[in-house]
PDB file of N, CA and C in Angstrom:
ATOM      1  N   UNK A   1      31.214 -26.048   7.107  1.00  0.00           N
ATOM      2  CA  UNK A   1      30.802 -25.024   6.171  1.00  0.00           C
ATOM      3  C   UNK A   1      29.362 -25.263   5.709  1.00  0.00           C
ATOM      4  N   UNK A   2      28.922 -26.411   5.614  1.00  0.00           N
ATOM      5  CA  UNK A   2      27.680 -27.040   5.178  1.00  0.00           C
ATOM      6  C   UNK A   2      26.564 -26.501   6.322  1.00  0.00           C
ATOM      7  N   UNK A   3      26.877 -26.558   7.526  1.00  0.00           N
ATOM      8  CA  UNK A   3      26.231 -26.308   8.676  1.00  0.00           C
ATOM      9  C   UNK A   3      25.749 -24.640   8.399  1.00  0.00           C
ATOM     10  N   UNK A   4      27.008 -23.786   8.212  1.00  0.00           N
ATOM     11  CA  UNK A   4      27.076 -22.806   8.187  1.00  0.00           C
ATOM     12  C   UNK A   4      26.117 -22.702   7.442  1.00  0.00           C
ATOM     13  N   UNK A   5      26.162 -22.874   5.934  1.00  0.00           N
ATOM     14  CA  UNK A   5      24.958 -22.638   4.716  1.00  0.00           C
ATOM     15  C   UNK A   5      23.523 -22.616   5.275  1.00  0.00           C
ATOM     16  N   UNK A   6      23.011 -23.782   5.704  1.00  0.00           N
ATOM     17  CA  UNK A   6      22.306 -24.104   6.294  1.00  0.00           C
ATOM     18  C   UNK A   6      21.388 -23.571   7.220  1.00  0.00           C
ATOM     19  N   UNK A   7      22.248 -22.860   8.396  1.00  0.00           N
ATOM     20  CA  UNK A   7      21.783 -22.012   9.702  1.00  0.00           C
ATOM     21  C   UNK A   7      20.547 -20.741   8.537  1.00  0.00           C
ATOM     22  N   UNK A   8      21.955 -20.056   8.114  1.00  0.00           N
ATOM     23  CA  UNK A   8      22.112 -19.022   6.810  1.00  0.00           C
ATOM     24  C   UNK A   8      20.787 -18.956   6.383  1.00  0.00           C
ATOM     25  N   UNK A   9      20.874 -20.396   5.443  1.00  0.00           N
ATOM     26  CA  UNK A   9      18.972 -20.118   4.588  1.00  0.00           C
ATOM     27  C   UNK A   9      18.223 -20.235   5.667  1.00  0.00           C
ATOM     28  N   UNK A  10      18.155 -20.956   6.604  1.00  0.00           N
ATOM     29  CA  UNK A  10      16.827 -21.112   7.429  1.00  0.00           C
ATOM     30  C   UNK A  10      16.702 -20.119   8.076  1.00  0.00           C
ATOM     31  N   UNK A  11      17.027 -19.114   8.917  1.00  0.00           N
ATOM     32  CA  UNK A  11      17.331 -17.805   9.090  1.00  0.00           C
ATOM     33  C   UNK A  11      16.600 -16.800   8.416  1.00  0.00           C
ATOM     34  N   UNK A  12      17.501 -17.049   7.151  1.00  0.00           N
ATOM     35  CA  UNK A  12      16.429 -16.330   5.974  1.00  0.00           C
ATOM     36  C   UNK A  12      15.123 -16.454   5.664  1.00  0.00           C
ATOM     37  N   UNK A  13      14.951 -17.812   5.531  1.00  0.00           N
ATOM     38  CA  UNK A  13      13.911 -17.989   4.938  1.00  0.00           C
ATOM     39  C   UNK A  13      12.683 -17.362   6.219  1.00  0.00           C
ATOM     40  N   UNK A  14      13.207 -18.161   7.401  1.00  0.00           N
ATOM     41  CA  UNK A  14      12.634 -17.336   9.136  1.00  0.00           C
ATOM     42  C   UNK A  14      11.786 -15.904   8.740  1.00  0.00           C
ATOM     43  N   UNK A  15      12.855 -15.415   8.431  1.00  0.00           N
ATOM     44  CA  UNK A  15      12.653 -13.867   8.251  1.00  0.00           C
ATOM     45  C   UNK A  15      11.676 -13.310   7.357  1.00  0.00           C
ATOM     46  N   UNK A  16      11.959 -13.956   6.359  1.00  0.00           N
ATOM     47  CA  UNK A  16      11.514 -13.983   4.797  1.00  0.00           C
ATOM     48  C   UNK A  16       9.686 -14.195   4.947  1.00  0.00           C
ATOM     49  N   UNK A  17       9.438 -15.172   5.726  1.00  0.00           N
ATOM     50  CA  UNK A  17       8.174 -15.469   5.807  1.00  0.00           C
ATOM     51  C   UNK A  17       7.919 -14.955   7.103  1.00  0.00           C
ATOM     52  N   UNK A  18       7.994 -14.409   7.634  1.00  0.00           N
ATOM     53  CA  UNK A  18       7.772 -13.498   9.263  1.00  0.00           C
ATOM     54  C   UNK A  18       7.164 -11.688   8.232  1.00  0.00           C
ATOM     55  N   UNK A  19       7.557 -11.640   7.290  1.00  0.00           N
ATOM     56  CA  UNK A  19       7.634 -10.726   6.635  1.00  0.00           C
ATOM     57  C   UNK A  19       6.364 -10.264   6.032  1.00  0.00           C
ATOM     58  N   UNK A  20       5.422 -11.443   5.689  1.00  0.00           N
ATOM     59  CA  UNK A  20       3.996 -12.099   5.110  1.00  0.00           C
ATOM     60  C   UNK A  20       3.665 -11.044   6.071  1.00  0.00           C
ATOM     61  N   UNK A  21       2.198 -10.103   4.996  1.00  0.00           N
ATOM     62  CA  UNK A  21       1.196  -9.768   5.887  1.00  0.00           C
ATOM     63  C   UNK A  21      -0.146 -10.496   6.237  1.00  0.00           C
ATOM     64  N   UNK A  22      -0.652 -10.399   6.851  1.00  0.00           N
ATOM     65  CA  UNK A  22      -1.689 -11.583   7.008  1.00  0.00           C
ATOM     66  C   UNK A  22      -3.444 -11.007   6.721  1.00  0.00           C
ATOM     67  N   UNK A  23      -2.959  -9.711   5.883  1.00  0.00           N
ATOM     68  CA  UNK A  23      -3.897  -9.525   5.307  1.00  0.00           C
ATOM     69  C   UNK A  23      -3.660  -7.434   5.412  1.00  0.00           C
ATOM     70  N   UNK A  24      -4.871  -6.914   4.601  1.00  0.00           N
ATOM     71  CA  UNK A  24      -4.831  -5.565   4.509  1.00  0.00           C
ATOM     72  C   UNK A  24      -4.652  -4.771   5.583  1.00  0.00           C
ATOM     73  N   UNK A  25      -4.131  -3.660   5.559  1.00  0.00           N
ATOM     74  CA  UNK A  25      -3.691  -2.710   6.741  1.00  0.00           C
ATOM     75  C   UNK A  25      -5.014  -2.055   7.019  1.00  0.00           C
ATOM     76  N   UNK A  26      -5.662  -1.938   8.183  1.00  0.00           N
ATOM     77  CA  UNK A  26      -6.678  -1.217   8.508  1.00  0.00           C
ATOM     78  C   UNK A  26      -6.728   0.178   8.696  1.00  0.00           C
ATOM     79  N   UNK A  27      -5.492   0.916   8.722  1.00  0.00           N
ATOM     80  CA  UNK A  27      -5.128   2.041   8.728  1.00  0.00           C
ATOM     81  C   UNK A  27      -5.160   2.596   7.526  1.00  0.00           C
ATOM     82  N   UNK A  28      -4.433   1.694   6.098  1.00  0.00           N
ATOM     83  CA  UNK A  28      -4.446   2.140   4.866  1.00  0.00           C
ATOM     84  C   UNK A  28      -5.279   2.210   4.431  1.00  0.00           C
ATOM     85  N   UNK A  29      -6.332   0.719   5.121  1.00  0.00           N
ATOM     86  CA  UNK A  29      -7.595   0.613   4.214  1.00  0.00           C
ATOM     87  C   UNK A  29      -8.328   2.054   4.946  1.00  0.00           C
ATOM     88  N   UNK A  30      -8.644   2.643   5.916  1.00  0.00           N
ATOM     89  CA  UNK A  30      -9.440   3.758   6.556  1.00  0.00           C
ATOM     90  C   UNK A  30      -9.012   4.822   5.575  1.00  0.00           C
ATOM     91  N   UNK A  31      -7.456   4.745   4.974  1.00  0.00           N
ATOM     92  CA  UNK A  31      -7.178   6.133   4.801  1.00  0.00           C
ATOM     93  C   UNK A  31      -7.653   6.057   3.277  1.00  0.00           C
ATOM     94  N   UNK A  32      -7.218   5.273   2.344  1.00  0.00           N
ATOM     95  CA  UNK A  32      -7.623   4.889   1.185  1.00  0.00           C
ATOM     96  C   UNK A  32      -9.451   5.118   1.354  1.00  0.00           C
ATOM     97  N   UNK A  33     -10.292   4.745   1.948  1.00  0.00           N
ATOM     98  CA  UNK A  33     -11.680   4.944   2.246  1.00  0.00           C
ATOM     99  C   UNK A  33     -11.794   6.826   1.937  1.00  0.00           C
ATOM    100  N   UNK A  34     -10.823   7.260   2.906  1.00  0.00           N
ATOM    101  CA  UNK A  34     -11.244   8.589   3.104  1.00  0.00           C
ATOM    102  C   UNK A  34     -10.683   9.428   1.873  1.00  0.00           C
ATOM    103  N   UNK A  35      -9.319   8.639   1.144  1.00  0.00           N
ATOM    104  CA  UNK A  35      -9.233   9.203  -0.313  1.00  0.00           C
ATOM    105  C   UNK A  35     -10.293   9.407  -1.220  1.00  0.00           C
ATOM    106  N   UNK A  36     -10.860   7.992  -0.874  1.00  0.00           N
ATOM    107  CA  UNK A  36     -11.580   8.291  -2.567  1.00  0.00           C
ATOM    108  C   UNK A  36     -12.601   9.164  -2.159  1.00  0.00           C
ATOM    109  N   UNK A  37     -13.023   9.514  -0.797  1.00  0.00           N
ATOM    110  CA  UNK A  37     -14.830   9.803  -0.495  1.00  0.00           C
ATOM    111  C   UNK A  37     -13.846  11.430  -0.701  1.00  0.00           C
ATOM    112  N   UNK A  38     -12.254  11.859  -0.990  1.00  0.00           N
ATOM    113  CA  UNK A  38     -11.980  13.334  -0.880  1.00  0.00           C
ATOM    114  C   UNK A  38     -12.428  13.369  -2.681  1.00  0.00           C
ATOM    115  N   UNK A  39     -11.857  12.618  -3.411  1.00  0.00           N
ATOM    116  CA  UNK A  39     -12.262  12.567  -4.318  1.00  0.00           C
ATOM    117  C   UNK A  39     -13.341  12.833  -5.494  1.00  0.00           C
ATOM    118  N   UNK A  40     -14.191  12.248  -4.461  1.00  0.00           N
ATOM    119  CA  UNK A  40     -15.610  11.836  -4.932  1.00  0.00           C
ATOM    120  C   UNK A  40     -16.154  13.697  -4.859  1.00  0.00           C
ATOM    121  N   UNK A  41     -15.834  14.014  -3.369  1.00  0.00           N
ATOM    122  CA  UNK A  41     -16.242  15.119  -2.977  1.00  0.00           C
ATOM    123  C   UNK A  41     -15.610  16.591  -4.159  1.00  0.00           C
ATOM    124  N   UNK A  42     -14.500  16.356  -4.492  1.00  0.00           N
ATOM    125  CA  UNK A  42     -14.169  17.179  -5.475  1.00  0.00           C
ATOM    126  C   UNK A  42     -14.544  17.123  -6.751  1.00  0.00           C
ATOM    127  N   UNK A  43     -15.062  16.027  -7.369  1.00  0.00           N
ATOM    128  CA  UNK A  43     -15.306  15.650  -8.334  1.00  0.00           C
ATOM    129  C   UNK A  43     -14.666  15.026  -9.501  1.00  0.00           C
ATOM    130  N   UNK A  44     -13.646  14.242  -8.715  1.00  0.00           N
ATOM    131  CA  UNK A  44     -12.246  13.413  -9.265  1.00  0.00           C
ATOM    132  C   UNK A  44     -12.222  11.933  -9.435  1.00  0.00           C
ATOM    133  N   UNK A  45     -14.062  11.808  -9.047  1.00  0.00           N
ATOM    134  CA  UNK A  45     -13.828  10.369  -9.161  1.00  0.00           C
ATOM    135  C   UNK A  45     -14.771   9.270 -10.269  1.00  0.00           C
ATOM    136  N   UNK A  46     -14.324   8.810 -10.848  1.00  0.00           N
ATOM    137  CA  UNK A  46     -13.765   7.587 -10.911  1.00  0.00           C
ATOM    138  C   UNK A  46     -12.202   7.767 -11.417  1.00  0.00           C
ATOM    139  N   UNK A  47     -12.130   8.511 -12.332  1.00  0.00           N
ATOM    140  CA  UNK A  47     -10.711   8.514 -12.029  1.00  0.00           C
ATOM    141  C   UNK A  47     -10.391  10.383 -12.503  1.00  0.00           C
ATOM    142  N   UNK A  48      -8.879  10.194 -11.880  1.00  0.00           N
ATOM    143  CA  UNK A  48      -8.670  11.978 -11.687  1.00  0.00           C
ATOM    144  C   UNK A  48      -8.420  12.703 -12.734  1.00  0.00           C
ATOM    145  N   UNK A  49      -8.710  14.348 -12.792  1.00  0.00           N
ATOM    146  CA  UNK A  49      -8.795  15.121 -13.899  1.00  0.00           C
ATOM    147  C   UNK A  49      -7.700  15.792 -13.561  1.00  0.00           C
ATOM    148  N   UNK A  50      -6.817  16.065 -12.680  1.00  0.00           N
ATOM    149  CA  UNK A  50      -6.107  17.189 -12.643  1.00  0.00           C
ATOM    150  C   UNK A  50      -4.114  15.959 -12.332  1.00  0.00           C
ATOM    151  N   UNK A  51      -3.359  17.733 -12.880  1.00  0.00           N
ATOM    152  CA  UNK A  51      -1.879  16.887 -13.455  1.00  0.00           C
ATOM    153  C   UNK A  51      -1.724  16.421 -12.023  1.00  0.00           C
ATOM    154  N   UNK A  52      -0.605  15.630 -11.515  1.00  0.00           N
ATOM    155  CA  UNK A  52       0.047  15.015 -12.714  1.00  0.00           C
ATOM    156  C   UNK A  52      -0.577  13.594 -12.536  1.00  0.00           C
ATOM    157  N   UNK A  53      -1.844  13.102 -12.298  1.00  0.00           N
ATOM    158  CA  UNK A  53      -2.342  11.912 -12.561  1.00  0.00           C
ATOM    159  C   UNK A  53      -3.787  12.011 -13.342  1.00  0.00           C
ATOM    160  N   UNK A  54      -3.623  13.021 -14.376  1.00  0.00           N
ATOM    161  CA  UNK A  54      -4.492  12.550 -15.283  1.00  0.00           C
ATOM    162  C   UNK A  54      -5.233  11.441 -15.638  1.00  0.00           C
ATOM    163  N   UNK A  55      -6.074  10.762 -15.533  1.00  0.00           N
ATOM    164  CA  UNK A  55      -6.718   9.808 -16.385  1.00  0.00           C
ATOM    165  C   UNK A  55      -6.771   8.447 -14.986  1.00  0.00           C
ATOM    166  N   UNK A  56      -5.553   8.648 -14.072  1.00  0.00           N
ATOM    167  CA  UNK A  56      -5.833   7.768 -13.380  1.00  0.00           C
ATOM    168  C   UNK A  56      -6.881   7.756 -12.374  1.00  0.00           C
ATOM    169  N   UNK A  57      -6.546   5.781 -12.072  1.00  0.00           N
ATOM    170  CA  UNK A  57      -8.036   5.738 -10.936  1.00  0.00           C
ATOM    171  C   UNK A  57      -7.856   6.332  -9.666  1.00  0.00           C
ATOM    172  N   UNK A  58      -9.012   6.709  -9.369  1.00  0.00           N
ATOM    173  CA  UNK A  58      -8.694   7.707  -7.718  1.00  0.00           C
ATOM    174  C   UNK A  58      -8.735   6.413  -6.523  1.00  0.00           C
ATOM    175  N   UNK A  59      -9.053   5.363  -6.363  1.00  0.00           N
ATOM    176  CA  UNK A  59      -8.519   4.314  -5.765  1.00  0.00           C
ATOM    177  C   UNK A  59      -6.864   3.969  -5.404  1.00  0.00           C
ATOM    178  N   UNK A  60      -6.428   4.101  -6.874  1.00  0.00           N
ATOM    179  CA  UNK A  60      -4.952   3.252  -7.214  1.00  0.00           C
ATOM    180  C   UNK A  60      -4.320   4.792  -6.476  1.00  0.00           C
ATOM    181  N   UNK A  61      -4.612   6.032  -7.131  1.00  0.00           N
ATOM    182  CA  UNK A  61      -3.489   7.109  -6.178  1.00  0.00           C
ATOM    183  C   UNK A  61      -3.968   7.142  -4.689  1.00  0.00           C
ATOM    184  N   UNK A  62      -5.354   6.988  -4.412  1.00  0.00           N
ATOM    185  CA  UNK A  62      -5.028   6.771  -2.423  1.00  0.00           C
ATOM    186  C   UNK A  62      -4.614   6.132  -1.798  1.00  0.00           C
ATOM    187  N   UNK A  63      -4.568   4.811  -2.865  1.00  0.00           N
ATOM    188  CA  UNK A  63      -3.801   3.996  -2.398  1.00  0.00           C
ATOM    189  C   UNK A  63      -2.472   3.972  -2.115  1.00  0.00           C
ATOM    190  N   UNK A  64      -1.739   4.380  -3.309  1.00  0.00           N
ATOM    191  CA  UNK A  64      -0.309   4.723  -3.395  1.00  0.00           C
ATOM    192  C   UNK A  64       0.343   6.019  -2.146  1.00  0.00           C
ATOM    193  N   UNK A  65      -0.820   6.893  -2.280  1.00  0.00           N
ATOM    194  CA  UNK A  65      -0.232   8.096  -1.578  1.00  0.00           C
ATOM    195  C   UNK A  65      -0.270   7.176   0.045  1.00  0.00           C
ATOM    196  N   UNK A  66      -1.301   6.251   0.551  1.00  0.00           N
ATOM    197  CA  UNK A  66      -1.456   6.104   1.814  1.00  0.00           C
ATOM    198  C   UNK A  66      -0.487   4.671   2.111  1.00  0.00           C
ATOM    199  N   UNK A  67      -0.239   4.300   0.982  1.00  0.00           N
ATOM    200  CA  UNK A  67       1.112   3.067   1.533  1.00  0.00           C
ATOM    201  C   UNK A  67       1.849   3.954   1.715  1.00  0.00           C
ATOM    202  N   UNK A  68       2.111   5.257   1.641  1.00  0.00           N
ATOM    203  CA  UNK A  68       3.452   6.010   1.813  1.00  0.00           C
ATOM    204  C   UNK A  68       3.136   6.673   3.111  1.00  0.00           C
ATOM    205  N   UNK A  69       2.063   7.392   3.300  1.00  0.00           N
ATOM    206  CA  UNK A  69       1.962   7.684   4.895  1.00  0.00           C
ATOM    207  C   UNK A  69       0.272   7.719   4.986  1.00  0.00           C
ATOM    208  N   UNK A  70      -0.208   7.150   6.589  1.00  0.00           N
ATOM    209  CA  UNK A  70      -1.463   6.946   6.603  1.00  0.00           C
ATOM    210  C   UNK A  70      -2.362   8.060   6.563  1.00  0.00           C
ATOM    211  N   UNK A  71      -1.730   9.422   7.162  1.00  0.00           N
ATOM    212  CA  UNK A  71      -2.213  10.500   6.878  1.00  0.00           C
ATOM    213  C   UNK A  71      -1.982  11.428   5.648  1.00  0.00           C
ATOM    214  N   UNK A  72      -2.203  10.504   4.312  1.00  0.00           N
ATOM    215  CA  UNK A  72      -2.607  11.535   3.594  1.00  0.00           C
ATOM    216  C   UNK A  72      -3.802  12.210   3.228  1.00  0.00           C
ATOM    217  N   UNK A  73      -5.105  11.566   3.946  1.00  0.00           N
ATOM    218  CA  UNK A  73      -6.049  11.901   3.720  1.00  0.00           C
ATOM    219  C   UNK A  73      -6.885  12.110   4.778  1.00  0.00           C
TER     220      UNK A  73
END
């Protein structure tokens, strides 16, 4: 049973750290780039005027929108 435990965490842990990125997505970072320059271009930037992200930074939402898909921008 001890063995069993064992296999179990190391496995996990395998996985767990296989999981690590080894640094920023170049896709997100391109798309996040092309957020803020949509931004900038509308006149939303440093941070946005219109609902529903009032007040926030136009960085932090391209960011958010482009961890969710690379083409949002």
């Amino acid at each position: 049973m001890r063995y069993v435990k064992t296999v179990v965490l190391a496995v996990s842990l395998v996985n767990i750290l296989g999981c690590e990125s080894s640094g920023p997505d170049p896709k997100v970072e391109a798309c996040v780039s092309r957020g803020v320059s949509y931004f900038k271009q509308v006149g939303s930037y440093p941070t946005l005027k219109s609902s529903p992200n009032i007040g926030r930074e136009a960085e932090d939402v391209a960011r958010e929108r482009c961890n969710r898909t690379t083409t949002a921008f």
